[in-house]
N, C-alpha and C. Protein backbone atom coordinates (compact mmCIF):
# COMPACT_ATOMS: atom_id res chain seq x y z
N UNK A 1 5.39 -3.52 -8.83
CA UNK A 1 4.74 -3.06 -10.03
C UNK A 1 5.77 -2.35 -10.90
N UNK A 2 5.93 -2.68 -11.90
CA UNK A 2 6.60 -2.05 -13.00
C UNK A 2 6.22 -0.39 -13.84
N UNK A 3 4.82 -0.33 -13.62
CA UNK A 3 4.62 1.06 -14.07
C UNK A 3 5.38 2.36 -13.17
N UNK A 4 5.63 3.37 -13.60
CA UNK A 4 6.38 4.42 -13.29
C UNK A 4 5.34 5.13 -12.39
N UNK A 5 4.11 5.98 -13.10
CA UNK A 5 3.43 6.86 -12.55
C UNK A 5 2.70 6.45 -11.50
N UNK A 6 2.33 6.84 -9.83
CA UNK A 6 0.95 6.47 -9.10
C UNK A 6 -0.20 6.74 -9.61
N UNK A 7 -0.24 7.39 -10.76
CA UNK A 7 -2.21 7.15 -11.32
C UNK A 7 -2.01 5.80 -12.00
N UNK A 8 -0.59 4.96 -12.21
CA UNK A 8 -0.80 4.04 -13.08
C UNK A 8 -0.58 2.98 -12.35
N UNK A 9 -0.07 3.21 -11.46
CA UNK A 9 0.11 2.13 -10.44
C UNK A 9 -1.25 1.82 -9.51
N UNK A 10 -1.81 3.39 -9.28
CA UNK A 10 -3.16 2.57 -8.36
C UNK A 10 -4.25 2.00 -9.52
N UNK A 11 -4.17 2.33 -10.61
CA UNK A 11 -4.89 1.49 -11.61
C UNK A 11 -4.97 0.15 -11.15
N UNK A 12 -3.57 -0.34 -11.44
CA UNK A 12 -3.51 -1.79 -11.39
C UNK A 12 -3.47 -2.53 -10.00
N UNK A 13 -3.62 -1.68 -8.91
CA UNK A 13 -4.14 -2.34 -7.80
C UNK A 13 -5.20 -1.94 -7.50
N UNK A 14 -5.86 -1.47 -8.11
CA UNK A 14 -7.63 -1.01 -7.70
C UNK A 14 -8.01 -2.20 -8.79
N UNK A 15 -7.72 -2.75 -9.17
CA UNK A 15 -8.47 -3.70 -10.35
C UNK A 15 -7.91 -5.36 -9.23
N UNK A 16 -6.40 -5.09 -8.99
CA UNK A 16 -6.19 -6.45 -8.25
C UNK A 16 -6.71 -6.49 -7.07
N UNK A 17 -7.12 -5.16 -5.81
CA UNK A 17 -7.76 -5.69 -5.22
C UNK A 17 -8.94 -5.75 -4.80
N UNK A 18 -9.84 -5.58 -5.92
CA UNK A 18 -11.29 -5.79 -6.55
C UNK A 18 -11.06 -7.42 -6.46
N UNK A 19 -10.56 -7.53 -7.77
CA UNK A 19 -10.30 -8.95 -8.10
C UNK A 19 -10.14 -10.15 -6.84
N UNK A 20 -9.33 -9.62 -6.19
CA UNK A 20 -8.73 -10.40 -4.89
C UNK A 20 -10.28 -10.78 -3.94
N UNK A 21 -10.81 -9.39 -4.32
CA UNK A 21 -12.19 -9.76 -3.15
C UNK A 21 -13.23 -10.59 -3.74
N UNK A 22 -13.05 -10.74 -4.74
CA UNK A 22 -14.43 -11.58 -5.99
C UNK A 22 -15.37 -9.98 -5.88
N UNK A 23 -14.78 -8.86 -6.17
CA UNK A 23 -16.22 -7.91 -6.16
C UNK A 23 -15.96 -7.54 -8.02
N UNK A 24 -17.32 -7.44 -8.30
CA UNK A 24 -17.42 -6.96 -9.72
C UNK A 24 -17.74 -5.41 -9.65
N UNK A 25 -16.96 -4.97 -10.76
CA UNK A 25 -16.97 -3.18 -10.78
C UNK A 25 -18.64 -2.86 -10.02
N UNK A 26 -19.54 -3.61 -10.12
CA UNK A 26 -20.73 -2.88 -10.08
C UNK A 26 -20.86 -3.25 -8.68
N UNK A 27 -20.65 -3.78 -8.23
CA UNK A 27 -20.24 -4.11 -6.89
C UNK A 27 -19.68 -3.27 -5.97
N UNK A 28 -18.68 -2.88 -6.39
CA UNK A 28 -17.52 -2.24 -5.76
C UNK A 28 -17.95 -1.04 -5.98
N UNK A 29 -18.63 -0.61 -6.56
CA UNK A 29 -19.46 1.30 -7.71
C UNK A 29 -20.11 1.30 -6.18
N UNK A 30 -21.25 0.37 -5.37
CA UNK A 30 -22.27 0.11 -5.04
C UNK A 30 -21.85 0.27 -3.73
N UNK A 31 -20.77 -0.44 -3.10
CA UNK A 31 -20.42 -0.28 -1.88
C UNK A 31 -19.61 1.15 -1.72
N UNK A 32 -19.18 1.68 -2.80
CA UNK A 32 -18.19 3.00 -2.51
C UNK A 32 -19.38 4.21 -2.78
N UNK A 33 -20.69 4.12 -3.02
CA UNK A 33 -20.91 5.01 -3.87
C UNK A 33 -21.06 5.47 -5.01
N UNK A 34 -20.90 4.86 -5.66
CA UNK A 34 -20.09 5.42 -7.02
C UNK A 34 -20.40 4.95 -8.46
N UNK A 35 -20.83 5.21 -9.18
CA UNK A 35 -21.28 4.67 -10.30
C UNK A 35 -20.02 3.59 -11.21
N UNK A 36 -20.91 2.54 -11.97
CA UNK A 36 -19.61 1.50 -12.09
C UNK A 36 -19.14 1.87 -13.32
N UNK A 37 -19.83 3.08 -13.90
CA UNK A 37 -18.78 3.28 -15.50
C UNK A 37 -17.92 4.31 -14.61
N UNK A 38 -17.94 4.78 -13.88
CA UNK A 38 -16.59 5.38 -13.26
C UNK A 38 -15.52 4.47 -12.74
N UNK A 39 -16.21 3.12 -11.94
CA UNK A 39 -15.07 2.47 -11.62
C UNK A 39 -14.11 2.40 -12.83
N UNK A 40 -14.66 1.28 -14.38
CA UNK A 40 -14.15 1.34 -14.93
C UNK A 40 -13.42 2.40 -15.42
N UNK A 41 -13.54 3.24 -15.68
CA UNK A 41 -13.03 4.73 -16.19
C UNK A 41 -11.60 4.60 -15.63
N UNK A 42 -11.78 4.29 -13.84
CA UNK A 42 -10.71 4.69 -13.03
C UNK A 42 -9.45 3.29 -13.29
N UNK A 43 -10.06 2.30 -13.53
CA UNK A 43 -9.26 0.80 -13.81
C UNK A 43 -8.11 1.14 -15.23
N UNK A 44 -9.46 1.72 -15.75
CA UNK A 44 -8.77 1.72 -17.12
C UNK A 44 -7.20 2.67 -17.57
N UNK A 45 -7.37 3.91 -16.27
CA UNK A 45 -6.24 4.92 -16.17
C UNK A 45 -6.93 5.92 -17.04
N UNK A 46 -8.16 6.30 -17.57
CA UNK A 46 -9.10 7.40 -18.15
C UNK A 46 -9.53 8.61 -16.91
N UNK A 47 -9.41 7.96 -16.06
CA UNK A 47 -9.80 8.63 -14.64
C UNK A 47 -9.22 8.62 -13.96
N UNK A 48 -9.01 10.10 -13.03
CA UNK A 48 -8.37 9.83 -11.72
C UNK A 48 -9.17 10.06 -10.50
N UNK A 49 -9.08 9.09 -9.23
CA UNK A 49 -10.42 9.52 -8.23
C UNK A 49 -9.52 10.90 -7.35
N UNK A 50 -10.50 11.41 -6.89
CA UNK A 50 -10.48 12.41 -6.20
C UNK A 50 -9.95 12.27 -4.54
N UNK A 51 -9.20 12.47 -3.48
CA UNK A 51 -9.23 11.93 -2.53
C UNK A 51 -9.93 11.70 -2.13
N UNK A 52 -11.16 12.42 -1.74
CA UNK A 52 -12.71 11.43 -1.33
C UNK A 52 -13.48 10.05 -1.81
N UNK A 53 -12.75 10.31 -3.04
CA UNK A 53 -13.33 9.01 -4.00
C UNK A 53 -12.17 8.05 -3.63
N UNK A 54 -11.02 7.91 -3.31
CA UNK A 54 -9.79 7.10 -2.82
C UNK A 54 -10.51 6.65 -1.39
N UNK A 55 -11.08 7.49 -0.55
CA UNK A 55 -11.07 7.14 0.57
C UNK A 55 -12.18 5.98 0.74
N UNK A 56 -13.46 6.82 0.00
CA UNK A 56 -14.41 5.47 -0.50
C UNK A 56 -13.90 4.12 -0.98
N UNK A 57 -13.53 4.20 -1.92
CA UNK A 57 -12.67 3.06 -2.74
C UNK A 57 -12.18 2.11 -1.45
N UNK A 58 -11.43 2.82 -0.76
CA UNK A 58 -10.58 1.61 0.67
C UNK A 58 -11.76 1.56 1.63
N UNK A 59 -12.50 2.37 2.05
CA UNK A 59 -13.34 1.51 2.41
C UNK A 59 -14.61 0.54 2.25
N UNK A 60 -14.70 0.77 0.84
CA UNK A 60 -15.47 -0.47 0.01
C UNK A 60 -14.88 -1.69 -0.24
N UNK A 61 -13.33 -1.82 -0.20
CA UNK A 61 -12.62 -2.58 -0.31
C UNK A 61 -12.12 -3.25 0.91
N UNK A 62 -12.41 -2.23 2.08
CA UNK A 62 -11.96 -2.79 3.33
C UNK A 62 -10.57 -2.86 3.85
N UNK A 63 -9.98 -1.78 3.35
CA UNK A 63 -7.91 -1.19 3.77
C UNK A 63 -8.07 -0.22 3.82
N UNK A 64 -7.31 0.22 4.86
CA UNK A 64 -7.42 2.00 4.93
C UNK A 64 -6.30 2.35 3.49
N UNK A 65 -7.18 3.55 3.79
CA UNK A 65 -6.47 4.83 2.49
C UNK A 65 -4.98 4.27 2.86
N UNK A 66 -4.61 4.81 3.44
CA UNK A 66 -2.84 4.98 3.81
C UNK A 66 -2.27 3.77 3.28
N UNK A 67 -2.93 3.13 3.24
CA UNK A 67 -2.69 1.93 2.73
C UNK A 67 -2.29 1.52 1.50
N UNK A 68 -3.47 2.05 0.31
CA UNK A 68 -3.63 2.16 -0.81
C UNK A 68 -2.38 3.26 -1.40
N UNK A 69 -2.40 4.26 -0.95
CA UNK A 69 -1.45 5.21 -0.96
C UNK A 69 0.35 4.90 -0.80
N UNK A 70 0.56 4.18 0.48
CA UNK A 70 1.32 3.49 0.60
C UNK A 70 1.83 2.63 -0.60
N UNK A 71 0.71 1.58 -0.75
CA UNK A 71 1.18 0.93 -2.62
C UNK A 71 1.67 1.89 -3.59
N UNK A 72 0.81 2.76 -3.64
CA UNK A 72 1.10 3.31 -4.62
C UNK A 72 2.34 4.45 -5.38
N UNK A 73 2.72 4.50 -4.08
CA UNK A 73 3.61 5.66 -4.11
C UNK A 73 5.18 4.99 -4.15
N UNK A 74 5.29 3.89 -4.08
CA UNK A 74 6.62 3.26 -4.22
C UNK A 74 7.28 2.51 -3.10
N UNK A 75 6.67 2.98 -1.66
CA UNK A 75 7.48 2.44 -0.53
C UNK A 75 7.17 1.36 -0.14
N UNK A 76 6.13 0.54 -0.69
CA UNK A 76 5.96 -0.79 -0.65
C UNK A 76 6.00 -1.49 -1.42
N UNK A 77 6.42 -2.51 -2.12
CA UNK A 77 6.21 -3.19 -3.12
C UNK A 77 5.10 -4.71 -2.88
N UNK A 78 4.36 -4.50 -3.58
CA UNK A 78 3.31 -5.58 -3.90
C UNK A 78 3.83 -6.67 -4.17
């Protein structure tokens, strides 16, 4: 990923691996909890989730946190 910041980087893999699963924001709101104008909020980089809301997120998505975190922080590349 080319973006610099991890709020901007898990943006764009919370949207790819939504995408990857065929789940639609309201979908993904539904299995995490979470209302889907927040997903968007959080896609968009308007929002940042909370670690509890991260932890939901991976397991609505089905990857552990560490995982997500892992992406995001630079030591893996996508």
């Amino acid at each position: 990923m080319v973006t610099k910041l991890p709020s901007q980087r898990f943006t764009v893999l919370l949207r790819q691996l939504r995408k990857e699963r065929g789940l639609s924001q309201e979908v993904l709101a539904e299995r995490a909890g979470l209302h889907r104008n927040f997903i968007s909020l959080i896609e968009r980089g308007e929002s940042q989730p909370t670690i509890d809301t991260l932890f939901r997120l991976a397991d609505a998505l089905g990857v552990p946190a560490v995982d997500l975190v892992g992406h995001i922080s630079g030591d893996e590349e996508r």
